[in-house]
PDB file of N, CA and C in Angstrom:
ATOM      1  N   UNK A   1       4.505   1.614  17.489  1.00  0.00           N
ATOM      2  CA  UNK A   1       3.475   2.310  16.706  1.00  0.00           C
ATOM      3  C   UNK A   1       3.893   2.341  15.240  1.00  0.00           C
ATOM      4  N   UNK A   2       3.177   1.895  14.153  1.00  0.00           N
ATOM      5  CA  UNK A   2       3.395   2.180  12.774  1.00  0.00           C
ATOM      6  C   UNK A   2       2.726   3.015  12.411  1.00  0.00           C
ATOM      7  N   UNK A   3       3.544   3.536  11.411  1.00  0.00           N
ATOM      8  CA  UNK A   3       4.015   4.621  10.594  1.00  0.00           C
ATOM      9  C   UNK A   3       2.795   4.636   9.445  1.00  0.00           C
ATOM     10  N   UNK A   4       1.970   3.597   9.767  1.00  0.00           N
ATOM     11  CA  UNK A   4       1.209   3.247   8.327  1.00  0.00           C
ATOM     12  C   UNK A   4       0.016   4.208   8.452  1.00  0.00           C
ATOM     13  N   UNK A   5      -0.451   4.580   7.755  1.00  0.00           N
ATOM     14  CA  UNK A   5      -2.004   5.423   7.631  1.00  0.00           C
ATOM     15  C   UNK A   5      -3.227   5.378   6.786  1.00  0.00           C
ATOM     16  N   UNK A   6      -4.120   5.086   7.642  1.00  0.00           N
ATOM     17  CA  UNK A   6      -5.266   4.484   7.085  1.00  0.00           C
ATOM     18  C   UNK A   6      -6.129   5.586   6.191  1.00  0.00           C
ATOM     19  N   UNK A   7      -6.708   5.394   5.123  1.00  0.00           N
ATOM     20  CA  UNK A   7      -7.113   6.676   4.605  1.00  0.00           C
ATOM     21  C   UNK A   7      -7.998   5.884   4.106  1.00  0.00           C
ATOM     22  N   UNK A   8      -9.117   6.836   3.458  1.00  0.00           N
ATOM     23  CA  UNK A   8     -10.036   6.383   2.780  1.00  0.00           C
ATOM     24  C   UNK A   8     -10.484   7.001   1.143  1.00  0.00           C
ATOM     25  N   UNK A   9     -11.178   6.802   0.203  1.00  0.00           N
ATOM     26  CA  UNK A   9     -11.406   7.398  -0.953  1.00  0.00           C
ATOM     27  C   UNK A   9     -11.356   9.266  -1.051  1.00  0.00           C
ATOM     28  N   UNK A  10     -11.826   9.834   0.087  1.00  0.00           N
ATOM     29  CA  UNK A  10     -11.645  10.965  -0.523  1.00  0.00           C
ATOM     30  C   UNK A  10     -10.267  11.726   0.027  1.00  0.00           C
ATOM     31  N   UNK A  11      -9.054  10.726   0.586  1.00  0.00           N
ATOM     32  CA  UNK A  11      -8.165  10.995   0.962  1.00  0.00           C
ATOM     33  C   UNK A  11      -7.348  10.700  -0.338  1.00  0.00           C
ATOM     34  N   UNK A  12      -7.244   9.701  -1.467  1.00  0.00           N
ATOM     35  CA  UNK A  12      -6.531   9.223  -1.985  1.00  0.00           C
ATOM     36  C   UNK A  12      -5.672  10.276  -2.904  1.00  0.00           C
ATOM     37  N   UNK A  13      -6.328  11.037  -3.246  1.00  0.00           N
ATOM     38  CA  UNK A  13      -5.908  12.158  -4.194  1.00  0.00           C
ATOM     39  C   UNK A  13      -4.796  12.970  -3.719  1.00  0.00           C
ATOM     40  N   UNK A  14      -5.147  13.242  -2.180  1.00  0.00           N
ATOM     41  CA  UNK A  14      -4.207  14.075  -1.124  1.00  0.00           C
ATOM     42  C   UNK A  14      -3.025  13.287  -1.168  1.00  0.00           C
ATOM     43  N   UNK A  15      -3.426  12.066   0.077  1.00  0.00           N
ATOM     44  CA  UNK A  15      -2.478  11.507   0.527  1.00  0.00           C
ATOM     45  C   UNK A  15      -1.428  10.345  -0.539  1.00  0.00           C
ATOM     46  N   UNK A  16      -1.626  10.005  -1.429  1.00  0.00           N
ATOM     47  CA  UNK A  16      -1.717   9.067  -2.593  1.00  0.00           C
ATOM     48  C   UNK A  16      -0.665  10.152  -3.585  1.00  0.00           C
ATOM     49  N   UNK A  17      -1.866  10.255  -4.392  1.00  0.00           N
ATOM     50  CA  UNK A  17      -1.231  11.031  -5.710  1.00  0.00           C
ATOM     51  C   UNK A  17      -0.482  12.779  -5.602  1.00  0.00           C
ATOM     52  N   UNK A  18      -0.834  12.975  -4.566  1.00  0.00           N
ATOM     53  CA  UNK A  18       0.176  14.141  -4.436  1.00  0.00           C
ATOM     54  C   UNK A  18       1.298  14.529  -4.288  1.00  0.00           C
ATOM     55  N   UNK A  19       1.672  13.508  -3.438  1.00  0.00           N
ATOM     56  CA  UNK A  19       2.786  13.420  -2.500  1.00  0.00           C
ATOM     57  C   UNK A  19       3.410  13.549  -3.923  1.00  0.00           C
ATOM     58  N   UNK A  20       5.040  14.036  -2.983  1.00  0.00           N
ATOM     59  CA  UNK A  20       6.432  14.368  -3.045  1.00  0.00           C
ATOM     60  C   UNK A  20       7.408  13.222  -3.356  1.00  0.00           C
ATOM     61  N   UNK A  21       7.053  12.341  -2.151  1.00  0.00           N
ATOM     62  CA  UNK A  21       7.553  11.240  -1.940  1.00  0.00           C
ATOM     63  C   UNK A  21       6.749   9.853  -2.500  1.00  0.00           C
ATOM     64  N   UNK A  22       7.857   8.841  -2.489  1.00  0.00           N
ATOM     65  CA  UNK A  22       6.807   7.509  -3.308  1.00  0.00           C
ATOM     66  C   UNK A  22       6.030   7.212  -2.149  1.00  0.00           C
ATOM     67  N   UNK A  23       4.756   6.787  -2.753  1.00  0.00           N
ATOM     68  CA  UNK A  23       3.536   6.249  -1.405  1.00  0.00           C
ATOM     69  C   UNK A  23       3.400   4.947  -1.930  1.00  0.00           C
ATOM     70  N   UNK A  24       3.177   4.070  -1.116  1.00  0.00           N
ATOM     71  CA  UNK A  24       3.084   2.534  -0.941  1.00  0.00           C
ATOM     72  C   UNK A  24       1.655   2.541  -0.469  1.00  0.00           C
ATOM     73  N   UNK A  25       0.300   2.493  -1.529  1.00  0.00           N
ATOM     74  CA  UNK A  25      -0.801   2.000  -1.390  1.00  0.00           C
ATOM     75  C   UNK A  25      -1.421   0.221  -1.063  1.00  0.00           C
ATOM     76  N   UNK A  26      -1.374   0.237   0.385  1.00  0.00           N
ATOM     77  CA  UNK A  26      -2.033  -1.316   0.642  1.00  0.00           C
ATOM     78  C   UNK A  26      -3.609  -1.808   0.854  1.00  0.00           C
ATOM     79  N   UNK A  27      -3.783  -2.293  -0.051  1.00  0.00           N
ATOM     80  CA  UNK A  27      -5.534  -2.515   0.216  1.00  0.00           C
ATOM     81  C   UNK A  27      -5.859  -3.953   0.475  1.00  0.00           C
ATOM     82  N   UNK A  28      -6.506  -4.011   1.681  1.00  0.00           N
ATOM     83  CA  UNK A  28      -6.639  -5.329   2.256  1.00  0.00           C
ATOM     84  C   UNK A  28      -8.248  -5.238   2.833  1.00  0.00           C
ATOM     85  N   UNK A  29      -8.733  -6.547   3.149  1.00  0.00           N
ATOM     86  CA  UNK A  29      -9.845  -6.527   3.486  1.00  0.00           C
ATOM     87  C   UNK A  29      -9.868  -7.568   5.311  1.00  0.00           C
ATOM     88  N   UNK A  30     -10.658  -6.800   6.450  1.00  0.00           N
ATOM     89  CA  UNK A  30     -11.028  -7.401   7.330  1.00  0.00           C
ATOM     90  C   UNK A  30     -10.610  -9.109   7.290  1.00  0.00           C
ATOM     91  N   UNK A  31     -11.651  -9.795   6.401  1.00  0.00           N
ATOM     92  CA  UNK A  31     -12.055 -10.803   5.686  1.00  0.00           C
ATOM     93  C   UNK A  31     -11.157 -11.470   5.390  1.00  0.00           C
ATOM     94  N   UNK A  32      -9.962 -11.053   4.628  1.00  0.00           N
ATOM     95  CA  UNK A  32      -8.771 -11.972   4.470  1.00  0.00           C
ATOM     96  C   UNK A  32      -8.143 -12.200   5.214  1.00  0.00           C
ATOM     97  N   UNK A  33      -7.636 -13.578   4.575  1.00  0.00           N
ATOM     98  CA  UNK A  33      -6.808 -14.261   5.506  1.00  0.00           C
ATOM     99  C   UNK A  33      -5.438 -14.207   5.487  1.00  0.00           C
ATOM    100  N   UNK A  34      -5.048 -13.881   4.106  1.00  0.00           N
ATOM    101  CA  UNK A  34      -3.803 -13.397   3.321  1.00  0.00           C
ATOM    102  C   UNK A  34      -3.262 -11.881   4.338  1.00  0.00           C
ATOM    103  N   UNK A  35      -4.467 -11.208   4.001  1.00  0.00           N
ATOM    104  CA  UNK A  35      -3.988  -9.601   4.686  1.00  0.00           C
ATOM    105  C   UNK A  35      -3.671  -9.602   5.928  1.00  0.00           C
ATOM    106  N   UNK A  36      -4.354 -11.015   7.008  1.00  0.00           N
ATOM    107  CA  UNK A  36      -3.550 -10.942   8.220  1.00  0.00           C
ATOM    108  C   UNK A  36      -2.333 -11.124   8.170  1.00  0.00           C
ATOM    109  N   UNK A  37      -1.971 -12.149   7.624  1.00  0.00           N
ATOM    110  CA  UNK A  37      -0.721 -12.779   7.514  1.00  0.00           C
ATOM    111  C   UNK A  37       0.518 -11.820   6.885  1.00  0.00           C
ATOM    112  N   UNK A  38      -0.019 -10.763   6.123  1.00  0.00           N
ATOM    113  CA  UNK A  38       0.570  -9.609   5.342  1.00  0.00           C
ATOM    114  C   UNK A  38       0.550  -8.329   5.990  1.00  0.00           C
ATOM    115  N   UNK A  39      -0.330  -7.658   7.236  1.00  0.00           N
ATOM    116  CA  UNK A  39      -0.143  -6.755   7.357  1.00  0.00           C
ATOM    117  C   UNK A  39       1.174  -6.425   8.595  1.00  0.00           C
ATOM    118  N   UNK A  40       1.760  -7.708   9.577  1.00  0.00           N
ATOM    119  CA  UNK A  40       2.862  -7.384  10.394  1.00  0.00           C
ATOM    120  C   UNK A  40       3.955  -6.891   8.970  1.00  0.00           C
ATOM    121  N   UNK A  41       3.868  -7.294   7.628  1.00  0.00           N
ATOM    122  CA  UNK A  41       4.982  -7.125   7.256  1.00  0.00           C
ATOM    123  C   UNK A  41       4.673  -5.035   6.722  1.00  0.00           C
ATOM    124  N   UNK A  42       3.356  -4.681   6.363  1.00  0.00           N
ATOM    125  CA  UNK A  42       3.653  -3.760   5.839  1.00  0.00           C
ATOM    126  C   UNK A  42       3.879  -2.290   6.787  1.00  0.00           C
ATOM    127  N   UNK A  43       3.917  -3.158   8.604  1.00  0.00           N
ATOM    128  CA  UNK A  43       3.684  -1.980   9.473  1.00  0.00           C
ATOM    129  C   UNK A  43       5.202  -2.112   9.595  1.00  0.00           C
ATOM    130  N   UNK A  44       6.341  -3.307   9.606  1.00  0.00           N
ATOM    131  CA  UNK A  44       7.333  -3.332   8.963  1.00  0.00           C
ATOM    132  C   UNK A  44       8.240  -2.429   8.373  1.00  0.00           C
ATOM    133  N   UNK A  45       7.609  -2.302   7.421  1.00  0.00           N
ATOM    134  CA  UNK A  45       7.640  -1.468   6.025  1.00  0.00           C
ATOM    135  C   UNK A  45       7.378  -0.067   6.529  1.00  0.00           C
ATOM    136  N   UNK A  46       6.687   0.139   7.303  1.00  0.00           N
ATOM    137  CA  UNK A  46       6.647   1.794   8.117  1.00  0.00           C
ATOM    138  C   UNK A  46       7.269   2.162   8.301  1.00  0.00           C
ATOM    139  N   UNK A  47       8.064   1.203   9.439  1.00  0.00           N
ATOM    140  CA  UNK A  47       8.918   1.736  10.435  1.00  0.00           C
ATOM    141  C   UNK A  47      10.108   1.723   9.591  1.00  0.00           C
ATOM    142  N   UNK A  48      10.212   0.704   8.785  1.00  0.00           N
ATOM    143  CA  UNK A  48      11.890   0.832   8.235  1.00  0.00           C
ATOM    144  C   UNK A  48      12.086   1.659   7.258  1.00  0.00           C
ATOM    145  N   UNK A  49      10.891   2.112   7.118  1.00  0.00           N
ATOM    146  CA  UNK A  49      11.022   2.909   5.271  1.00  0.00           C
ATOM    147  C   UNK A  49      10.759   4.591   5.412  1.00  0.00           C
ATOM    148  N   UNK A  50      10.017   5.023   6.396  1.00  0.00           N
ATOM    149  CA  UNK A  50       9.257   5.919   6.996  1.00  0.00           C
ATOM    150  C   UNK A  50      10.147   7.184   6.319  1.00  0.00           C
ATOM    151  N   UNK A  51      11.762   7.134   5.879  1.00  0.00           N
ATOM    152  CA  UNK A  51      12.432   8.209   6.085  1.00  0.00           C
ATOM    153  C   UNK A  51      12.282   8.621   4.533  1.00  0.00           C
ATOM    154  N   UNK A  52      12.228   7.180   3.034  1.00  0.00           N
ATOM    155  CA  UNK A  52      12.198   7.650   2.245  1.00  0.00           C
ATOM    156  C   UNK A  52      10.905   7.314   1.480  1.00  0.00           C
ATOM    157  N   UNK A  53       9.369   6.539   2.314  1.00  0.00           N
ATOM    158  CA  UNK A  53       8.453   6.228   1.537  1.00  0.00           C
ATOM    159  C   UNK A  53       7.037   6.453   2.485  1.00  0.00           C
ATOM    160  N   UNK A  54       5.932   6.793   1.920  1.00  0.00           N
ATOM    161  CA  UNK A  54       5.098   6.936   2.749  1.00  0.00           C
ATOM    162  C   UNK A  54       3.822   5.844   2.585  1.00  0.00           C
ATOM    163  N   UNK A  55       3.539   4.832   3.518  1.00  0.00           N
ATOM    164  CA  UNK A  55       2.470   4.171   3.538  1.00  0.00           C
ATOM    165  C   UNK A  55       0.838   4.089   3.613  1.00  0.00           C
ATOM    166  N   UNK A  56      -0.045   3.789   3.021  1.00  0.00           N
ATOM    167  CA  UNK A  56      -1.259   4.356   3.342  1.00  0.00           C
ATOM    168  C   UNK A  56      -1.737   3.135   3.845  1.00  0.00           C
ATOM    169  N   UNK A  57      -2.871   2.427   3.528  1.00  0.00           N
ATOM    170  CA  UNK A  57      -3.629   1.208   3.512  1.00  0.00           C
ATOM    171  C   UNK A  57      -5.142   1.893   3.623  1.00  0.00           C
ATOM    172  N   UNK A  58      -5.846   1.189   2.738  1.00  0.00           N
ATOM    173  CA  UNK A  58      -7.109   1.039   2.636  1.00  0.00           C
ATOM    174  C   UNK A  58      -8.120  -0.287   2.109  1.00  0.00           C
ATOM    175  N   UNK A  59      -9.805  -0.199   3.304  1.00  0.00           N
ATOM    176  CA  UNK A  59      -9.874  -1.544   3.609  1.00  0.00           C
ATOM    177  C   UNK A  59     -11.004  -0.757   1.974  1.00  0.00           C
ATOM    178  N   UNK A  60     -11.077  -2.055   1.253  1.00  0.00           N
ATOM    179  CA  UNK A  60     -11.550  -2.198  -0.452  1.00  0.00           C
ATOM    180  C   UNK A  60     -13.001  -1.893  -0.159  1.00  0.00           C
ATOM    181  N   UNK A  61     -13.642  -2.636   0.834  1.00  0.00           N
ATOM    182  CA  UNK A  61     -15.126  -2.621   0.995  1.00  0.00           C
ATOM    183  C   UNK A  61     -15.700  -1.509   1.008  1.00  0.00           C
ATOM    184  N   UNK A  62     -14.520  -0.674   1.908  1.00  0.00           N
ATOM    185  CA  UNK A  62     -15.537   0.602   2.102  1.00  0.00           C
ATOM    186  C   UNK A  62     -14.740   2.140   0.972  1.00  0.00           C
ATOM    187  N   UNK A  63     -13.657   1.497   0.302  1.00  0.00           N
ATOM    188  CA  UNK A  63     -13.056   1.950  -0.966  1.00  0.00           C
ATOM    189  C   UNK A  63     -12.906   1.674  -1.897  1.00  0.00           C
ATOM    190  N   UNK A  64     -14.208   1.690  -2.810  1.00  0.00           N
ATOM    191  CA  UNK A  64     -14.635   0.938  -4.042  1.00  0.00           C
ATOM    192  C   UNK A  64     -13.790   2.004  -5.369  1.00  0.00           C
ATOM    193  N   UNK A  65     -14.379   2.841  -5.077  1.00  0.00           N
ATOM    194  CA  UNK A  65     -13.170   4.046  -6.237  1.00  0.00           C
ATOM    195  C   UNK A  65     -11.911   3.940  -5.979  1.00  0.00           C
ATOM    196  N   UNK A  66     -11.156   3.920  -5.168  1.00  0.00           N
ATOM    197  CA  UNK A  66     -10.125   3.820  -5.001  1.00  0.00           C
ATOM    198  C   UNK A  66      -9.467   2.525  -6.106  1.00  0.00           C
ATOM    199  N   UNK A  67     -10.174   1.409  -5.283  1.00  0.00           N
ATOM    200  CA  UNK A  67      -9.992  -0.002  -5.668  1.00  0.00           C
ATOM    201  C   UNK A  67     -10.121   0.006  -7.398  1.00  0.00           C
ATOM    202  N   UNK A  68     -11.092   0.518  -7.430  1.00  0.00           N
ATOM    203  CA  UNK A  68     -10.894   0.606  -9.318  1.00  0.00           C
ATOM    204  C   UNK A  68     -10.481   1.246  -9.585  1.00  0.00           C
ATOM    205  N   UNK A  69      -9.471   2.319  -8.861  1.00  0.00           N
ATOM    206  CA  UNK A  69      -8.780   3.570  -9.771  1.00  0.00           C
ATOM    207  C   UNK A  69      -7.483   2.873 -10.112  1.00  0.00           C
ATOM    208  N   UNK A  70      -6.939   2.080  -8.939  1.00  0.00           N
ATOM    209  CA  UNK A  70      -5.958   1.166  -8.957  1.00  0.00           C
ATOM    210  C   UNK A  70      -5.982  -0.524  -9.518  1.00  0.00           C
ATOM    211  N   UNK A  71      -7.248  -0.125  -9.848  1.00  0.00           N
ATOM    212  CA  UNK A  71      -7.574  -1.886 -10.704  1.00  0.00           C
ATOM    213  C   UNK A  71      -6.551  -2.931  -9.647  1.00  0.00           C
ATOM    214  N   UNK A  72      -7.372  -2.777  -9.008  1.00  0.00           N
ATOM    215  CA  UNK A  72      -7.142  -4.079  -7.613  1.00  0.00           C
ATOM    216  C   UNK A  72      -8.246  -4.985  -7.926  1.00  0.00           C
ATOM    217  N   UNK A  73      -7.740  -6.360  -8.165  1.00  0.00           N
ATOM    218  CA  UNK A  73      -8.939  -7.062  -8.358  1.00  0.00           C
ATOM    219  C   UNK A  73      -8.757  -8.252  -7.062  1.00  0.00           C
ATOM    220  N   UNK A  74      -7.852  -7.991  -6.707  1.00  0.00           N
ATOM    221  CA  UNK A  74      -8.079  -9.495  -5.299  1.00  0.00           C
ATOM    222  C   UNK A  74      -6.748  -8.914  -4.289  1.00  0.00           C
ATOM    223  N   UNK A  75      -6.927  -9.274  -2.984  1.00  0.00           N
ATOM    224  CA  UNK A  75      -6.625  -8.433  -1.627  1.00  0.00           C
ATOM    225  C   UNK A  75      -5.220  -9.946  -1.187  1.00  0.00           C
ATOM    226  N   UNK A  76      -4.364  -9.947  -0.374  1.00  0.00           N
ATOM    227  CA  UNK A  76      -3.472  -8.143  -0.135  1.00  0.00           C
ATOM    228  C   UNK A  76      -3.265  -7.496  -1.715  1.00  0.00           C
ATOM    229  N   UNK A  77      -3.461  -6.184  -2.086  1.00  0.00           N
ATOM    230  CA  UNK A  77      -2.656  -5.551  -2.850  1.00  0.00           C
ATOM    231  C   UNK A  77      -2.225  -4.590  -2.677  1.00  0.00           C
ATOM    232  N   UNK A  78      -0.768  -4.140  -3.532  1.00  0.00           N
ATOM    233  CA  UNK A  78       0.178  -3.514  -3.047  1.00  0.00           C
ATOM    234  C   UNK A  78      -0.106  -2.262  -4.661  1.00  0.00           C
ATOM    235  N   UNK A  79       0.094  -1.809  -4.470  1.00  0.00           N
ATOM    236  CA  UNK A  79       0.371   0.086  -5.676  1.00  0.00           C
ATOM    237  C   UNK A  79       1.522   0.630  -4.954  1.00  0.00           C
ATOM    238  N   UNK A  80       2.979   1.210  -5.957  1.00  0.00           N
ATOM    239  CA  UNK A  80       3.832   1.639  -5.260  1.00  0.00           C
ATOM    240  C   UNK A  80       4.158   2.734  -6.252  1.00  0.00           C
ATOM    241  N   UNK A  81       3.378   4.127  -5.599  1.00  0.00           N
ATOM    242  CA  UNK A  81       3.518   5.672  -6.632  1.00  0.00           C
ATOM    243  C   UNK A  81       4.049   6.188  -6.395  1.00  0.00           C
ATOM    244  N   UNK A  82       4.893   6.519  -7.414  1.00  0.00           N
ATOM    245  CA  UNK A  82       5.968   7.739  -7.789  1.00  0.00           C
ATOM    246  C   UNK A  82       5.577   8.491  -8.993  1.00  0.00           C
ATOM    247  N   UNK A  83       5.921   9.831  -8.673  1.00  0.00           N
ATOM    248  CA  UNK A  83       5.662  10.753  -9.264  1.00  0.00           C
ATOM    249  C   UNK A  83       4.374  10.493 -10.262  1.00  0.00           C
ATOM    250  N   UNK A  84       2.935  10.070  -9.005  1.00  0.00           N
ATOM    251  CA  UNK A  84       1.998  10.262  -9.493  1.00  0.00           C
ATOM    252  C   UNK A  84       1.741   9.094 -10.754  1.00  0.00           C
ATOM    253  N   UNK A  85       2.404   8.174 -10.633  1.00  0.00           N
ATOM    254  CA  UNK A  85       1.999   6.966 -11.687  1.00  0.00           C
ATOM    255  C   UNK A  85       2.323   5.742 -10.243  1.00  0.00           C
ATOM    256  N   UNK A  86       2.121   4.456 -10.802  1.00  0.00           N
ATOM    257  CA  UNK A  86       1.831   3.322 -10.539  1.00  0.00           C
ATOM    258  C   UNK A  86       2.865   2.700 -11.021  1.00  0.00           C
ATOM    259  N   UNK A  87       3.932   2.533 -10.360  1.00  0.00           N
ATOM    260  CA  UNK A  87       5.268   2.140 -10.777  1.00  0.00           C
ATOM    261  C   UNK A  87       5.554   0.431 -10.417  1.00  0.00           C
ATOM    262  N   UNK A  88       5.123   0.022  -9.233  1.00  0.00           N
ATOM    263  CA  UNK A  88       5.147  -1.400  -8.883  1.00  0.00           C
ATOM    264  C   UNK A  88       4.028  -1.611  -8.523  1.00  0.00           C
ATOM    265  N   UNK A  89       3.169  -3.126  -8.697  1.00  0.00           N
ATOM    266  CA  UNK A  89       2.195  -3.599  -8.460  1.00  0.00           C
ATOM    267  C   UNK A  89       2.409  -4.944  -7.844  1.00  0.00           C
ATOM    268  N   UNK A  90       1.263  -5.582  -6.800  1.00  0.00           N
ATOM    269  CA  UNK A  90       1.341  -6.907  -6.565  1.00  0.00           C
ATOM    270  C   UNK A  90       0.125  -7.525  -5.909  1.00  0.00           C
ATOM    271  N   UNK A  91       0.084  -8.277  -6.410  1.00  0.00           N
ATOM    272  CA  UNK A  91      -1.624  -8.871  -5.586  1.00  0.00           C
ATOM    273  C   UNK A  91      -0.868 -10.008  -5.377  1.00  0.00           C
ATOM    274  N   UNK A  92      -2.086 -10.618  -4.120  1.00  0.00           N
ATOM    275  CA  UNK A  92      -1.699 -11.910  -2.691  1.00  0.00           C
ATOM    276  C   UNK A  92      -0.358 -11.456  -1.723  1.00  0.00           C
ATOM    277  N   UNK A  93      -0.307 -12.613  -1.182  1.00  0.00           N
ATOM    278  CA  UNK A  93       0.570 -12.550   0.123  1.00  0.00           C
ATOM    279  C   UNK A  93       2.079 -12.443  -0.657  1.00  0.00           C
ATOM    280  N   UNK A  94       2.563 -11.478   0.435  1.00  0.00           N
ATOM    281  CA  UNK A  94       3.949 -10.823   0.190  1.00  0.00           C
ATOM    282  C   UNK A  94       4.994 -11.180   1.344  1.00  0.00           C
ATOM    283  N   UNK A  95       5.842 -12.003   0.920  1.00  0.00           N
ATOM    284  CA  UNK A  95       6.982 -11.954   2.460  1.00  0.00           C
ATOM    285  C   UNK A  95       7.734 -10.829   2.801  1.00  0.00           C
ATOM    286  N   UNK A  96       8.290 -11.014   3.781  1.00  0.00           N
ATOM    287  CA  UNK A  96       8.917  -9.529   4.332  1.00  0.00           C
ATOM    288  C   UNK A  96      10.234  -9.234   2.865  1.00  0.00           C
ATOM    289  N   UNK A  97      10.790 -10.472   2.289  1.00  0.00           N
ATOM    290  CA  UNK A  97      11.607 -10.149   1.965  1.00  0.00           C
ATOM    291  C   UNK A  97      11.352  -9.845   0.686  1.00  0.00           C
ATOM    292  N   UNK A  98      10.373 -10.232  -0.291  1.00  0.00           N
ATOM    293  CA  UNK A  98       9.811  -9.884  -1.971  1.00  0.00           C
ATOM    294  C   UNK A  98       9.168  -8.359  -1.327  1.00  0.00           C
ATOM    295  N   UNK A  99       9.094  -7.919  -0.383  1.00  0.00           N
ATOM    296  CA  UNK A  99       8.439  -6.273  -0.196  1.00  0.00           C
ATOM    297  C   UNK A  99      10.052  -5.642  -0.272  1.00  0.00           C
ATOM    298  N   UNK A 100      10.611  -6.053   1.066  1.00  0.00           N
ATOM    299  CA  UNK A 100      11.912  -5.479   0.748  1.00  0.00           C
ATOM    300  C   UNK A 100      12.604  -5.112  -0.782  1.00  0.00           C
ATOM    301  N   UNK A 101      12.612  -6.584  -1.378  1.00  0.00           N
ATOM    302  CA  UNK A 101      13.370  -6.285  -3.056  1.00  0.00           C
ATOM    303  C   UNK A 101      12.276  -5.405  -3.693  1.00  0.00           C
ATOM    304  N   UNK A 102      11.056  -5.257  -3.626  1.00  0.00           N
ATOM    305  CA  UNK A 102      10.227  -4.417  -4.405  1.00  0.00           C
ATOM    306  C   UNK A 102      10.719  -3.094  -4.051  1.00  0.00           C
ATOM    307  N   UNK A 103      10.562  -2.836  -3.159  1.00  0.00           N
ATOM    308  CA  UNK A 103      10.797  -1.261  -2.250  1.00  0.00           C
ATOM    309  C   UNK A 103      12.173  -1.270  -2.739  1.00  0.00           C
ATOM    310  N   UNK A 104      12.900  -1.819  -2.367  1.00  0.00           N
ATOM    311  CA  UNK A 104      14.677  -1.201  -2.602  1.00  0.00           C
ATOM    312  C   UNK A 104      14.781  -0.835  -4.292  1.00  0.00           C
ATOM    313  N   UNK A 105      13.873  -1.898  -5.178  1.00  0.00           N
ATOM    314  CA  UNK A 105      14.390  -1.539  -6.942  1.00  0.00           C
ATOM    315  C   UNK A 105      13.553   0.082  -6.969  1.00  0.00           C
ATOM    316  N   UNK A 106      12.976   0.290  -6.227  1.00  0.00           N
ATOM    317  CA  UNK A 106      12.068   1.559  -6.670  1.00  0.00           C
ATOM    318  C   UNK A 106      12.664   2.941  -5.760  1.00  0.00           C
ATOM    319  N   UNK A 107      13.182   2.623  -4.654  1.00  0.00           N
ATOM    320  CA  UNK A 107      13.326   3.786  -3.709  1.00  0.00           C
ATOM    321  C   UNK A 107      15.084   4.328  -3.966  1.00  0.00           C
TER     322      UNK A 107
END
């Protein structure tokens, strides 16, 4: 079971920008083909990270505010917040191991 949690726009504020801890925002769409290929790595990223980062994911279509709050312009993308800013960014496909080095320079 991953650790990851699906939220939607009027969650983002809560679950997103509140937090304590850094949150790892993933927005992917059904539709892509990239985000299949990308999401075994970010449930991954759940399980291994769970103790010092918290994961969300949201699908863009049906989170249009979100998507422009985070100026996501093309899917997989990654937002990685701390203390309420936007500290790492990444759009397209991510290997297990460029998530790893992202996550480790930030956590």
């Amino acid at each position: 079971m991953s650790s990851v949690k699906e939220i939607s726009d009027s969650a983002f504020e809560t679950e997103v920008i509140d937090q304590e801890q850094p949150v790892l925002a993933y927005f992917w769409a059904p539709w892509c083909g990239p985000c299949r290929l990308v999401s075994p790595t970010i449930d991954w990223a759940g399980n291994n990270y769970s103790d010092r980062l918290k994961i969300v994911k949201l699908e863009i279509d049906k989170n249009q505010a979100s998507v422009s709050r985070c100026q996501v312009e093309g899917v997989p993308a990654l937002r990685l917040f701390k203390n309420q800013q936007v500290v790492a960014s990444h759009e397209g496909a991510i290997t297990k191991q460029q998530l790893q080095t992202l996550l480790e320079s930030h956590l």
